[in-house]
PDB file of N, CA and C in Angstrom:
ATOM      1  N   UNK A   1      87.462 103.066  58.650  1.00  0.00           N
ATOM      2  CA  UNK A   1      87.265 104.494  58.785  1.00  0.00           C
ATOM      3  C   UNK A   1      88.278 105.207  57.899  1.00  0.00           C
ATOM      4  N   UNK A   2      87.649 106.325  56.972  1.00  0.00           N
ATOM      5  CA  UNK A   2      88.823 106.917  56.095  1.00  0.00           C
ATOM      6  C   UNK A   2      89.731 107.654  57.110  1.00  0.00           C
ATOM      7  N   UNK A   3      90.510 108.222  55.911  1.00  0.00           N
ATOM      8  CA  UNK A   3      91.325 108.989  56.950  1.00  0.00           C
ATOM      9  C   UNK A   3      90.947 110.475  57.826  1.00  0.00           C
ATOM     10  N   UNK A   4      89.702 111.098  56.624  1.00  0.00           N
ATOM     11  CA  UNK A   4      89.541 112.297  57.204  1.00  0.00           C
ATOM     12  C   UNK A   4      88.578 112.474  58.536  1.00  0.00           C
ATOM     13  N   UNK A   5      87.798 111.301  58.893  1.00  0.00           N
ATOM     14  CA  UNK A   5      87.397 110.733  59.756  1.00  0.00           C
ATOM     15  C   UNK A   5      88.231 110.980  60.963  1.00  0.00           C
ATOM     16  N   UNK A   6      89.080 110.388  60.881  1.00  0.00           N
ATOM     17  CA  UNK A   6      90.563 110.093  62.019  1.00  0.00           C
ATOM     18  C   UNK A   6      90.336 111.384  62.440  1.00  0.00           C
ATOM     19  N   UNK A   7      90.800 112.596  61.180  1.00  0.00           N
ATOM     20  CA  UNK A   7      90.916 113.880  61.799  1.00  0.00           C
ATOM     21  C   UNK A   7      89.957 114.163  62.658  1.00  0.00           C
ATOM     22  N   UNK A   8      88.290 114.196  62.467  1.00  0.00           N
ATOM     23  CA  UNK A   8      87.574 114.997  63.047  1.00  0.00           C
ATOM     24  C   UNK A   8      87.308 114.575  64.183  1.00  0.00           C
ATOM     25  N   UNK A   9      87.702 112.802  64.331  1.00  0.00           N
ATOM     26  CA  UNK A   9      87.112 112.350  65.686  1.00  0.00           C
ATOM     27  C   UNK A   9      88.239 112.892  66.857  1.00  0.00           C
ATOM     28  N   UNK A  10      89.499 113.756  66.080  1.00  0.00           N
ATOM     29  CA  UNK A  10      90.233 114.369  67.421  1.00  0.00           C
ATOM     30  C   UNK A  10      89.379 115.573  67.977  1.00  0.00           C
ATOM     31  N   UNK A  11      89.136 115.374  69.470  1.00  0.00           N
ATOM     32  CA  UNK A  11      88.485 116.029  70.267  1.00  0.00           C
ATOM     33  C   UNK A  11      89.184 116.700  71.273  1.00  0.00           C
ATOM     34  N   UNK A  12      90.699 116.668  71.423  1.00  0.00           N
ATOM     35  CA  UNK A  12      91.365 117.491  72.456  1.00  0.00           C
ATOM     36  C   UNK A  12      92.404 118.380  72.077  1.00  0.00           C
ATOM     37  N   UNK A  13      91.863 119.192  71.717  1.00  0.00           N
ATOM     38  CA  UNK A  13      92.614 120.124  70.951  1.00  0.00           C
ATOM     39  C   UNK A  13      93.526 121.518  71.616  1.00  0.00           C
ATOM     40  N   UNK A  14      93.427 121.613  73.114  1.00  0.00           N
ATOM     41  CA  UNK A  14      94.191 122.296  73.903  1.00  0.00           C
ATOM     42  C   UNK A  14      95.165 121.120  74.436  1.00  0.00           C
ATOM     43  N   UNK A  15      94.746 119.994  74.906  1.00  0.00           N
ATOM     44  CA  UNK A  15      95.557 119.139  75.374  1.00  0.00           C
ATOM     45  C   UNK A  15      95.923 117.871  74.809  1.00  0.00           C
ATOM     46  N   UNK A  16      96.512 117.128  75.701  1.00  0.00           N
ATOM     47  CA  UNK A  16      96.716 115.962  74.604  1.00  0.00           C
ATOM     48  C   UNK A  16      98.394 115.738  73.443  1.00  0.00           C
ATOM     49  N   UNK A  17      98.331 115.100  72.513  1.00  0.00           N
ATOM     50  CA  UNK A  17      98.854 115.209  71.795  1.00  0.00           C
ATOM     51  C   UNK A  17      98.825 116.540  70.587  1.00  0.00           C
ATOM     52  N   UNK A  18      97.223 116.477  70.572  1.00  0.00           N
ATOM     53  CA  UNK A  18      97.367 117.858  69.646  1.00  0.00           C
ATOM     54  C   UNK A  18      97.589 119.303  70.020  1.00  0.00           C
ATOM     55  N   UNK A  19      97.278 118.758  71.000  1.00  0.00           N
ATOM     56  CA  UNK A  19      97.490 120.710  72.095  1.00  0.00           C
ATOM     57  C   UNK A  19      99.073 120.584  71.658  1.00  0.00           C
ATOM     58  N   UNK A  20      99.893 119.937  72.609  1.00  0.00           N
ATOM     59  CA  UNK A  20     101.095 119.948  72.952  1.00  0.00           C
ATOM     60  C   UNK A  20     101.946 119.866  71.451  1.00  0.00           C
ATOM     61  N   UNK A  21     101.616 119.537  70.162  1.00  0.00           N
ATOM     62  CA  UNK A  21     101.753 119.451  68.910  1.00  0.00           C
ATOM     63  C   UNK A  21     101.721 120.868  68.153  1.00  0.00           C
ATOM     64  N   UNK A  22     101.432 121.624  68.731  1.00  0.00           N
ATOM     65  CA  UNK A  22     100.947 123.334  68.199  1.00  0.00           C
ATOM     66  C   UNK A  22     100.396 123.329  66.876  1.00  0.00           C
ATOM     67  N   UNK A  23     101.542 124.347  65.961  1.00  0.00           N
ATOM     68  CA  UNK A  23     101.646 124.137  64.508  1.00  0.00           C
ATOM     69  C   UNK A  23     101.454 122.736  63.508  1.00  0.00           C
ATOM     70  N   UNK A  24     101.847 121.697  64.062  1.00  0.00           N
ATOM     71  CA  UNK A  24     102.150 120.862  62.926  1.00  0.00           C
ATOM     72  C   UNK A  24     101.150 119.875  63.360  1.00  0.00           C
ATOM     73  N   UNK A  25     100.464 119.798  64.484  1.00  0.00           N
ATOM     74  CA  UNK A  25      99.337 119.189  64.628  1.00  0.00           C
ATOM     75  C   UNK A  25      98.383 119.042  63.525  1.00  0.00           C
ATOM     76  N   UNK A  26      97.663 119.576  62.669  1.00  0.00           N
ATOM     77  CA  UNK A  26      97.055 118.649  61.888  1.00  0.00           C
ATOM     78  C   UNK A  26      97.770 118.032  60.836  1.00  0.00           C
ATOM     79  N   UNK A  27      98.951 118.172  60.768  1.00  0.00           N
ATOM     80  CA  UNK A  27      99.502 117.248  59.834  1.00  0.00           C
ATOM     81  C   UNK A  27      99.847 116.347  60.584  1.00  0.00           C
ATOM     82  N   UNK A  28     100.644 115.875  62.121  1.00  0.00           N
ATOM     83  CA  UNK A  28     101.012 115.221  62.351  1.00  0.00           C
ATOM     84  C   UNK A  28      99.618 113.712  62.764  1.00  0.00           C
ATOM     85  N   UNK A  29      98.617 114.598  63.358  1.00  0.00           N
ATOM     86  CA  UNK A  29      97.479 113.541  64.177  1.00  0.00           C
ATOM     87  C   UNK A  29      97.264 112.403  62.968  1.00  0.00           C
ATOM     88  N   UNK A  30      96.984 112.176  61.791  1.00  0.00           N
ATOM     89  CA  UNK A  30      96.629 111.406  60.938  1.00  0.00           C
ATOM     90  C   UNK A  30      98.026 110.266  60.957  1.00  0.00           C
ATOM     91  N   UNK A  31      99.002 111.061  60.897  1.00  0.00           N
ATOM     92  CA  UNK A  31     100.471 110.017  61.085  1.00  0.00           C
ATOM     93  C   UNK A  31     100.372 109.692  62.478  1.00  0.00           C
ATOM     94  N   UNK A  32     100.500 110.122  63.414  1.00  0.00           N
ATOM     95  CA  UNK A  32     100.840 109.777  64.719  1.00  0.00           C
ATOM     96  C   UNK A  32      99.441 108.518  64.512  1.00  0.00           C
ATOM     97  N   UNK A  33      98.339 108.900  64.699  1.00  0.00           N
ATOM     98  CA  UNK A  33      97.287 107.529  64.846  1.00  0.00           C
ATOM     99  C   UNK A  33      97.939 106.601  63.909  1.00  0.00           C
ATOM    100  N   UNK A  34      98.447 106.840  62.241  1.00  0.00           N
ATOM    101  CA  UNK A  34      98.596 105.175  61.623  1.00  0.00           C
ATOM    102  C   UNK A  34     100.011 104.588  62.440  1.00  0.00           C
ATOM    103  N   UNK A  35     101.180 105.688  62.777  1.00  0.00           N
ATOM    104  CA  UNK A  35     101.995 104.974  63.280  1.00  0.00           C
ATOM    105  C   UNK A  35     101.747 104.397  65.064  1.00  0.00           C
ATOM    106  N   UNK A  36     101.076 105.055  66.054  1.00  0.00           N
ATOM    107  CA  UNK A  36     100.677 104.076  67.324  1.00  0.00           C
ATOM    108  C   UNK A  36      99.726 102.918  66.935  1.00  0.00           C
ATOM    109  N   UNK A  37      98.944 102.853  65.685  1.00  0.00           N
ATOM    110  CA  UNK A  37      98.131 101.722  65.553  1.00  0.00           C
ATOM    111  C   UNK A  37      98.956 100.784  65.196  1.00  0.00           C
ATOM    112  N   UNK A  38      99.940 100.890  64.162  1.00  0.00           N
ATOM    113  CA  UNK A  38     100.554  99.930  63.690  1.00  0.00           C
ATOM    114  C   UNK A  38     101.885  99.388  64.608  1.00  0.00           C
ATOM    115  N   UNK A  39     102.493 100.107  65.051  1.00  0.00           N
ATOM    116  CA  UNK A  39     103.477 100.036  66.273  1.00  0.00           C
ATOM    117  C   UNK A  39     102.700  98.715  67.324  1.00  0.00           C
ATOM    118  N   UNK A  40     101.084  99.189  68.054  1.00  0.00           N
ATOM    119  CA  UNK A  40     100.680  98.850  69.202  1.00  0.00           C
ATOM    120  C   UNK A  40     100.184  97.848  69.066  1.00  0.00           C
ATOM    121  N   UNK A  41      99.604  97.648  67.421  1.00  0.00           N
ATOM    122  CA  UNK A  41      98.428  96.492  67.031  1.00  0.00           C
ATOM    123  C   UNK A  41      97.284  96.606  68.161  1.00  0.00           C
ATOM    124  N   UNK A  42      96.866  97.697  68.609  1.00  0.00           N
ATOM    125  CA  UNK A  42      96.024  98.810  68.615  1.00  0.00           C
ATOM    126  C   UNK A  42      94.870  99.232  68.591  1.00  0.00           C
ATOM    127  N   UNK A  43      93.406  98.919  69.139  1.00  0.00           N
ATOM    128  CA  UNK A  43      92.088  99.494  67.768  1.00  0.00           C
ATOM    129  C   UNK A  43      92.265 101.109  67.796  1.00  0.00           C
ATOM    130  N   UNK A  44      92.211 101.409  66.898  1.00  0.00           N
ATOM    131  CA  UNK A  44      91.833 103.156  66.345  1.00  0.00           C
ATOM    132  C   UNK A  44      91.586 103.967  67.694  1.00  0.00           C
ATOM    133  N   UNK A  45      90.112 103.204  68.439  1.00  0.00           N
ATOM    134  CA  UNK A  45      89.833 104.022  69.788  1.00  0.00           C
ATOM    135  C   UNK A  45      90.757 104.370  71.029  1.00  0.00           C
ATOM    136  N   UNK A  46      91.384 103.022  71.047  1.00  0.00           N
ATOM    137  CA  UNK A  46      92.593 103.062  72.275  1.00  0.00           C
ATOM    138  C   UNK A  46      93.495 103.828  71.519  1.00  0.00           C
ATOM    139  N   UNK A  47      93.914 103.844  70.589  1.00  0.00           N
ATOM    140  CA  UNK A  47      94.842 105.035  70.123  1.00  0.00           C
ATOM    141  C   UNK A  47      94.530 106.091  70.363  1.00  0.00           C
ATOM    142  N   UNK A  48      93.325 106.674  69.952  1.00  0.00           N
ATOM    143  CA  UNK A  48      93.244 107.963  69.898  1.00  0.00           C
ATOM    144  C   UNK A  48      92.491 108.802  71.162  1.00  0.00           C
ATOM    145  N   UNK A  49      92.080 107.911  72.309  1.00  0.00           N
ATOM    146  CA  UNK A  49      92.053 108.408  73.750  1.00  0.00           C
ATOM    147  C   UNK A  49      93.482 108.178  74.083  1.00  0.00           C
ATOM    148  N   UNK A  50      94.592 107.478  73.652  1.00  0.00           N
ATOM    149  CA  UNK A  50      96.404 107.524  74.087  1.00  0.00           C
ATOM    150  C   UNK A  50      96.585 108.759  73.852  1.00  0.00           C
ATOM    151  N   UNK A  51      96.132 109.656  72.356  1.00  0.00           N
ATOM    152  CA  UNK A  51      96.802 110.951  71.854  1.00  0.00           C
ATOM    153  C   UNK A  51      95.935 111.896  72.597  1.00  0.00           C
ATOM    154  N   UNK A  52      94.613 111.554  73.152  1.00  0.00           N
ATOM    155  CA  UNK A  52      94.245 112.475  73.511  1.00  0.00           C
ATOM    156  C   UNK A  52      94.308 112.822  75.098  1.00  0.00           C
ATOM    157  N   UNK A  53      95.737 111.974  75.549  1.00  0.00           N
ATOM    158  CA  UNK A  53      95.356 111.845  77.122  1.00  0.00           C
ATOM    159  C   UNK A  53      96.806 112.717  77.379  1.00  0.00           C
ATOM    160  N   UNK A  54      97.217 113.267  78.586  1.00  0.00           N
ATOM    161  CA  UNK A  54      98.414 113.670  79.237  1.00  0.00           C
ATOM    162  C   UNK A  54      99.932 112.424  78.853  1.00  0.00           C
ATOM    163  N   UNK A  55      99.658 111.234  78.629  1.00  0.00           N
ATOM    164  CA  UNK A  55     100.703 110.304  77.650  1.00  0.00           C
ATOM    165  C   UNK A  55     100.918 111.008  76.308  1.00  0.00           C
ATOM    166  N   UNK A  56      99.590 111.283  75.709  1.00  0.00           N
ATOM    167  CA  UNK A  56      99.384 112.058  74.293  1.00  0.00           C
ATOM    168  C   UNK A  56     100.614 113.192  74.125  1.00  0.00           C
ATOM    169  N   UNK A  57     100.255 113.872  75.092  1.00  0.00           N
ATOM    170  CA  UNK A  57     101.213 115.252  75.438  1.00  0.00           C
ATOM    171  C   UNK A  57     102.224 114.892  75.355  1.00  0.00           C
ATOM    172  N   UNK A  58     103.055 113.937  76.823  1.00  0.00           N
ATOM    173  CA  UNK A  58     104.015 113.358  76.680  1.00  0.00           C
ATOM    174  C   UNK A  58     105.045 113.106  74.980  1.00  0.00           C
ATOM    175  N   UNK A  59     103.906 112.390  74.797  1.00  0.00           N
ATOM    176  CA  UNK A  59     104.469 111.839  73.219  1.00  0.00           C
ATOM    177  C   UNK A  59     104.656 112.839  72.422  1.00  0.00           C
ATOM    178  N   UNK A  60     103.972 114.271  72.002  1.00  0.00           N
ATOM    179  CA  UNK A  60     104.252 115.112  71.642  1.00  0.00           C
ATOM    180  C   UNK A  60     105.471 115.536  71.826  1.00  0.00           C
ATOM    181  N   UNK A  61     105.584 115.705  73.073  1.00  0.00           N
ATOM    182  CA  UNK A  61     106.781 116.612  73.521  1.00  0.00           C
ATOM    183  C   UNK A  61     107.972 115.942  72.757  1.00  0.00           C
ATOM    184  N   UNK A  62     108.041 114.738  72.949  1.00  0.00           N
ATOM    185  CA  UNK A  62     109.221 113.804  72.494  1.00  0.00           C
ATOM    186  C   UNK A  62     109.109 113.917  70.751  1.00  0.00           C
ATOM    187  N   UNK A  63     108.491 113.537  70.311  1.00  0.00           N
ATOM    188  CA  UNK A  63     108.211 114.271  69.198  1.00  0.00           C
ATOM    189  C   UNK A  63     109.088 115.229  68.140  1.00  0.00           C
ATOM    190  N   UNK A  64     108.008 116.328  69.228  1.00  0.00           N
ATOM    191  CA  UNK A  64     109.245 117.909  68.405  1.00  0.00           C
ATOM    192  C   UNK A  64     110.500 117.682  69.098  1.00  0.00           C
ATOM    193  N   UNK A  65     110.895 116.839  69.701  1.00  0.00           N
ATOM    194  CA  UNK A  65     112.414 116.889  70.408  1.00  0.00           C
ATOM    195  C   UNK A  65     113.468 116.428  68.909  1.00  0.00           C
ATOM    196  N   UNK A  66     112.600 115.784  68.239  1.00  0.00           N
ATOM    197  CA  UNK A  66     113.242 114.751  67.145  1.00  0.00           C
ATOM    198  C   UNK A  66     112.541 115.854  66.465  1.00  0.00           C
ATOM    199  N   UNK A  67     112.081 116.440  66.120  1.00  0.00           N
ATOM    200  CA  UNK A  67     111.408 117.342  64.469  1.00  0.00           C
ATOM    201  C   UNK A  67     112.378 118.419  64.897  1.00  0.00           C
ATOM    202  N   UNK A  68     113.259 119.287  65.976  1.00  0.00           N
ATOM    203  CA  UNK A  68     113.884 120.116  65.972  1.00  0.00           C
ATOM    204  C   UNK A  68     115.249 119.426  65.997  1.00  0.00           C
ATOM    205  N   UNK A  69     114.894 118.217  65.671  1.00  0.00           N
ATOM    206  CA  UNK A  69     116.397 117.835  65.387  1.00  0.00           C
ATOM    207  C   UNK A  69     117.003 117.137  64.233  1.00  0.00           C
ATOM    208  N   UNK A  70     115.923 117.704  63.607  1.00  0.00           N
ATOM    209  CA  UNK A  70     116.311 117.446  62.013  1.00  0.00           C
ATOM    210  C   UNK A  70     114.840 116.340  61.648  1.00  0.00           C
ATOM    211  N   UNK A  71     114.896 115.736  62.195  1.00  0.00           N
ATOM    212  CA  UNK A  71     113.941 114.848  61.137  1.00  0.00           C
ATOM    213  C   UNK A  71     112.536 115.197  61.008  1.00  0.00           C
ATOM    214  N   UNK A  72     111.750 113.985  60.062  1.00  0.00           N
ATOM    215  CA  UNK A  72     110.793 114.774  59.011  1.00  0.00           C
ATOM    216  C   UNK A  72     109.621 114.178  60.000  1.00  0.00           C
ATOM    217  N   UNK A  73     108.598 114.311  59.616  1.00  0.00           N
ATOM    218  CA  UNK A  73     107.589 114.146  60.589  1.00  0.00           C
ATOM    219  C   UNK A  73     107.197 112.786  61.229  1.00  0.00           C
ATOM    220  N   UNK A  74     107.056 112.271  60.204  1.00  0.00           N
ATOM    221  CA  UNK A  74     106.980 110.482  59.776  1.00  0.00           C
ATOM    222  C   UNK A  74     107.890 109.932  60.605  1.00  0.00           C
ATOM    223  N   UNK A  75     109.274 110.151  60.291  1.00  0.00           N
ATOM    224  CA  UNK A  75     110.389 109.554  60.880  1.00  0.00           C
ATOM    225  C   UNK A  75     110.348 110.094  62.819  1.00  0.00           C
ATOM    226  N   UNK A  76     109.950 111.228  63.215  1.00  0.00           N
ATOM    227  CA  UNK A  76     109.976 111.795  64.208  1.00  0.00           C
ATOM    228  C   UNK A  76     109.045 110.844  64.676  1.00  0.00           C
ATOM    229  N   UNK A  77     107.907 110.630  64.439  1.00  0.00           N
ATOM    230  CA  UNK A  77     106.810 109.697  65.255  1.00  0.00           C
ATOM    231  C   UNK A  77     107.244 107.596  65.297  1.00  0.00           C
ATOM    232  N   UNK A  78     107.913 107.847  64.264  1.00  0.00           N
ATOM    233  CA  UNK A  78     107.990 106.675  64.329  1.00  0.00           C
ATOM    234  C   UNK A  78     109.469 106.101  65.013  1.00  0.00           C
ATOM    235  N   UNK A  79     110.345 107.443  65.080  1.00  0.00           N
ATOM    236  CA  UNK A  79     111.362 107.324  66.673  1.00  0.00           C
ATOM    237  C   UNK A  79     110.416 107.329  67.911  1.00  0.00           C
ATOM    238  N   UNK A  80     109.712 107.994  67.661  1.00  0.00           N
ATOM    239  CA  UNK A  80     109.272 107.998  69.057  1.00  0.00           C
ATOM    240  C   UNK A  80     108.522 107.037  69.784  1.00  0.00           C
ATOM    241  N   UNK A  81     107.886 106.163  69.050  1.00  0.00           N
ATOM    242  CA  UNK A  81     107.389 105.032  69.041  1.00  0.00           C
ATOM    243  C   UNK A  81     107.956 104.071  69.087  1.00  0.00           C
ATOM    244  N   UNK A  82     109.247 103.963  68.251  1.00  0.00           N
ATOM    245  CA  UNK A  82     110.109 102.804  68.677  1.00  0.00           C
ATOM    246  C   UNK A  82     110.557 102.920  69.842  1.00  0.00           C
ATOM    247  N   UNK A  83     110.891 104.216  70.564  1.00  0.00           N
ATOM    248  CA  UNK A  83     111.766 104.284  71.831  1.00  0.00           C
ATOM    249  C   UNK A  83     111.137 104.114  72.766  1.00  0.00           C
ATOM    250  N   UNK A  84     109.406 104.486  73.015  1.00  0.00           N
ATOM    251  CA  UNK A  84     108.251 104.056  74.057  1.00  0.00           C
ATOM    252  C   UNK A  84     108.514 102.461  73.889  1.00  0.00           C
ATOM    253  N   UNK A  85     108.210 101.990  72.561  1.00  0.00           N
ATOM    254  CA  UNK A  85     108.105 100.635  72.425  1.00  0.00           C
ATOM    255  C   UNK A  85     109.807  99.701  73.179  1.00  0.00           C
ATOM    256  N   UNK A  86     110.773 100.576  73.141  1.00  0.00           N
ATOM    257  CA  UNK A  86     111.547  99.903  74.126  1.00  0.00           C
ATOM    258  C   UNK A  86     111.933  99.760  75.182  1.00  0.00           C
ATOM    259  N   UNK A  87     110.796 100.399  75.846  1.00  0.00           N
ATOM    260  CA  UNK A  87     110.774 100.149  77.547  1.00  0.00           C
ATOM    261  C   UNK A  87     109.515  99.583  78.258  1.00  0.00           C
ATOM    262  N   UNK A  88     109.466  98.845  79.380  1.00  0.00           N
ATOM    263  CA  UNK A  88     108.096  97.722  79.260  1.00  0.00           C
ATOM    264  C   UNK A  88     107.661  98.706  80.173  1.00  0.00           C
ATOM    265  N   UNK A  89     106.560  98.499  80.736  1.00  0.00           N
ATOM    266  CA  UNK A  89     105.730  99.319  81.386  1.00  0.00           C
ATOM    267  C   UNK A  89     106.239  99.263  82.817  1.00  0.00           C
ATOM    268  N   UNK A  90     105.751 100.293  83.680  1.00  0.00           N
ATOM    269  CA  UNK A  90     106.558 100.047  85.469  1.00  0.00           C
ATOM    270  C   UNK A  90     104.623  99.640  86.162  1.00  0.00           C
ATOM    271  N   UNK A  91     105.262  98.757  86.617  1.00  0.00           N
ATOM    272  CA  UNK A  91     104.027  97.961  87.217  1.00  0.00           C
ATOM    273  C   UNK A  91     103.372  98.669  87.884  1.00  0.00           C
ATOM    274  N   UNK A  92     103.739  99.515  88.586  1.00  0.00           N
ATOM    275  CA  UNK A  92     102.805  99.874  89.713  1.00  0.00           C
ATOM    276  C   UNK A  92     102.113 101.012  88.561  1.00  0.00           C
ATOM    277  N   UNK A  93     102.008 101.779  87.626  1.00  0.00           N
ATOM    278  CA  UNK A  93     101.293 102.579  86.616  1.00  0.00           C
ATOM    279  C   UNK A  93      99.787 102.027  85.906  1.00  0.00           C
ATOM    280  N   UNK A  94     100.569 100.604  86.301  1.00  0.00           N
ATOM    281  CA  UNK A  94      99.162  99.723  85.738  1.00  0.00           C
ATOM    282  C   UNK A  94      98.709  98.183  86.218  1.00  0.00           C
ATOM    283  N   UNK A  95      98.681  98.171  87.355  1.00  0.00           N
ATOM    284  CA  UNK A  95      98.536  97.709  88.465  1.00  0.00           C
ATOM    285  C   UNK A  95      96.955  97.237  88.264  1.00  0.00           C
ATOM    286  N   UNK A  96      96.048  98.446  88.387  1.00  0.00           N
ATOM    287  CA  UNK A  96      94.518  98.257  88.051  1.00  0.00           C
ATOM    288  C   UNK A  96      94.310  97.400  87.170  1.00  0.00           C
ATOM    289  N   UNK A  97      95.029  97.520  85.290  1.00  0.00           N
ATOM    290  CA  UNK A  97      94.441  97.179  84.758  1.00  0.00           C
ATOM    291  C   UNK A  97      95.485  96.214  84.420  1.00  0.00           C
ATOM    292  N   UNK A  98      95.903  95.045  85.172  1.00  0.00           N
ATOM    293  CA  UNK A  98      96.085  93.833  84.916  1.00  0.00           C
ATOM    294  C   UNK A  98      97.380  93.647  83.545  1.00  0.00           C
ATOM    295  N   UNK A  99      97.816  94.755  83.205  1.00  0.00           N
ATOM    296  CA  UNK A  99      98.837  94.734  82.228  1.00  0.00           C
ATOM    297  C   UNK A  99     100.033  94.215  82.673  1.00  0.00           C
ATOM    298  N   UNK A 100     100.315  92.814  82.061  1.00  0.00           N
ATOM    299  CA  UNK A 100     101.910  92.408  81.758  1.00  0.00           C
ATOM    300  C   UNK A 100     102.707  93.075  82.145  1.00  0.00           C
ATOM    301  N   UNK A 101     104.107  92.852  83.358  1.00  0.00           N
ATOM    302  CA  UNK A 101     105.267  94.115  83.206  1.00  0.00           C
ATOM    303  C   UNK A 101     106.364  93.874  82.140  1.00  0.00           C
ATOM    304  N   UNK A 102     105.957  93.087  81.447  1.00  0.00           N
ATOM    305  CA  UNK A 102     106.813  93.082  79.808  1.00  0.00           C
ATOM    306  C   UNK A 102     106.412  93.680  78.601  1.00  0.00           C
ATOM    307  N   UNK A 103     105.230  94.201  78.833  1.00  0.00           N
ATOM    308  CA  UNK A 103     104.714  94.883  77.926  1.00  0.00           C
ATOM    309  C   UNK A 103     105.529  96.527  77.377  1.00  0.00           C
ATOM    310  N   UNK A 104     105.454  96.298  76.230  1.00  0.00           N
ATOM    311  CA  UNK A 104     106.031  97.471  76.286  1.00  0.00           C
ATOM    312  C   UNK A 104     105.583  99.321  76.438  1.00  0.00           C
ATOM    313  N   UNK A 105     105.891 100.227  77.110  1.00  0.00           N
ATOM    314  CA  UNK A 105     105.419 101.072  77.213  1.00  0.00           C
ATOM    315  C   UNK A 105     104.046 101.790  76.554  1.00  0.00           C
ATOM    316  N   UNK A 106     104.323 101.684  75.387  1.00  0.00           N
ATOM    317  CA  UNK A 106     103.602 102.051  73.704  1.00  0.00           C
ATOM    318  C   UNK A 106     102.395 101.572  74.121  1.00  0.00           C
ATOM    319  N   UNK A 107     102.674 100.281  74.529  1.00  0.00           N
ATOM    320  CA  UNK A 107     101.621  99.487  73.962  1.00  0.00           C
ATOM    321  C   UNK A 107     100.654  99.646  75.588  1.00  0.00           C
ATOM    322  N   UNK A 108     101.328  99.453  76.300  1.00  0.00           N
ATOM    323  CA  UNK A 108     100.287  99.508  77.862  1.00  0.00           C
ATOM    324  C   UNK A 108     100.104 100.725  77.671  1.00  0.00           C
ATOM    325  N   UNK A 109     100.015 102.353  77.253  1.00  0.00           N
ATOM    326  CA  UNK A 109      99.780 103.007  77.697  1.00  0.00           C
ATOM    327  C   UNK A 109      98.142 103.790  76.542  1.00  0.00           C
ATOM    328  N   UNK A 110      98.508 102.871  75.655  1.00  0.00           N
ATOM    329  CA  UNK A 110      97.586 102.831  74.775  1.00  0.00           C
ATOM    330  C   UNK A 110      96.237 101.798  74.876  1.00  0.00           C
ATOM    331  N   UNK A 111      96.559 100.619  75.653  1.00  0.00           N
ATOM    332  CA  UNK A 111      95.567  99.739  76.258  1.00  0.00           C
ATOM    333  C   UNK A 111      94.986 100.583  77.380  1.00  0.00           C
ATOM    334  N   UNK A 112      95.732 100.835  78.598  1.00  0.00           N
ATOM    335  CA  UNK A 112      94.978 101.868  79.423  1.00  0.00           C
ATOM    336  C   UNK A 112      94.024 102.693  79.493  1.00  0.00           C
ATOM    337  N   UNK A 113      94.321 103.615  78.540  1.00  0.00           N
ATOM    338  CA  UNK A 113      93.943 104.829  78.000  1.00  0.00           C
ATOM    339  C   UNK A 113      92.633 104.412  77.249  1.00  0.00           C
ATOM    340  N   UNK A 114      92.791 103.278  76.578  1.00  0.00           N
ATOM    341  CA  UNK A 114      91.602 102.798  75.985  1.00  0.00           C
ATOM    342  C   UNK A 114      90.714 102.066  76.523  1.00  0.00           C
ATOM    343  N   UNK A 115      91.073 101.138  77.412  1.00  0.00           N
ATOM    344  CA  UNK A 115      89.854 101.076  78.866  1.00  0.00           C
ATOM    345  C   UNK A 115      89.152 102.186  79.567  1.00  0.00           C
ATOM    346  N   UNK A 116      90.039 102.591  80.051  1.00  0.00           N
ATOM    347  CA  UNK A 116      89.604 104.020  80.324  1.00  0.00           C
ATOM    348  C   UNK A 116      88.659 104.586  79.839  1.00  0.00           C
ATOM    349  N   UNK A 117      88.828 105.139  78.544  1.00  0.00           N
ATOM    350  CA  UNK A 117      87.910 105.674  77.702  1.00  0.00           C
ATOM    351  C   UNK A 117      86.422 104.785  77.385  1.00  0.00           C
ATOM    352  N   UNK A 118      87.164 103.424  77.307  1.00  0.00           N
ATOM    353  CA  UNK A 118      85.666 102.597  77.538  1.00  0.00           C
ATOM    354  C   UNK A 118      85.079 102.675  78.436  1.00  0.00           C
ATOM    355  N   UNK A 119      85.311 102.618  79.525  1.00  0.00           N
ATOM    356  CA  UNK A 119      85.233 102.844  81.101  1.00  0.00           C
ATOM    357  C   UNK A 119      84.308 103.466  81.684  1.00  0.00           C
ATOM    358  N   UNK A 120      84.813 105.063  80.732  1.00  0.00           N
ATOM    359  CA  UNK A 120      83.415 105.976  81.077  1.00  0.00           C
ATOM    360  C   UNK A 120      82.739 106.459  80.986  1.00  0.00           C
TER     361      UNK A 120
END
C-alpha cells in the first residue's frame, strides 16, 4: 500500500491518535504508522485501529510531550515507541486475548486493537 493510501484509510479524525494530534496530525499519521509498524512487526491494520483507538490518543498525548520538548517529529514518535516498547503489558488488560505478560506494551496494544477491529 503506498503511502498516500495510509493517509486516507485514517478514519478517526476527532479521536484517536489524530484527534488528540491537532495541528501536526497529517504530517505526523504517515510517520507514526511506519514507526508502530516497524517498532511492533505489526500488519498496517492492527496499527492503524492502535492509532485509531483511545491507546491512539494516549500515544499522542505522549507524543507532543516530546515535540514541546524540543524534538522533531520522527524522533518524538520514535521516543515514544521505544518507551511503550519498554514496558510489557499488565495482564489483567489482556487477559481475553491470550497475550504474553512479556510482551511489550507497543506491541500488545497494537495486537489487541487489531483483533478487535477484526472482531467486528
Amino acid at each position: 500500500m503506498n503511502q498516500q493510501a495510509k493517509i486516507d484509510r485514517q478514519k478517526n479524525g476527532t479521536a484517536g491518535f489524530y484527534g488528540a494530534m491537532g495541528e501536526p496530525a497529517p504530517a505526523a499519521w504517515p510517520i507514526a504508522m511506519t514507526v508502530v509498524a516497524k517498532t511492533t512487526a505489526q500488519p498496517e491494520e492492527a496499527v492503524q485501529a492502535f492509532l485509531n483507538s483511545e491507546y491512539g490518543w494516549s500515544f499522542a498525548e505522549d507524543t507532543l510531550d516530546w515535540l514541546f520538548a524540543g524534538l522533531s517529529l520522527t524522533d518524538a514518535l520514535q521516543t515514544v515507541a521505544d518507551r511503550w516498547m519498554s514496558r510489557c503489558v499488565q495482564i489483567d488488560a489482556f487477559r481475553d486475548w491470550e497475550v504474553a505478560a512479556d510482551t511489550p506494551s507497543l506491541t500488545g496494544y497494537v495486537m489487541v486493537t487489531g483483533a478487535e477491529e477484526r472482531a467486528a
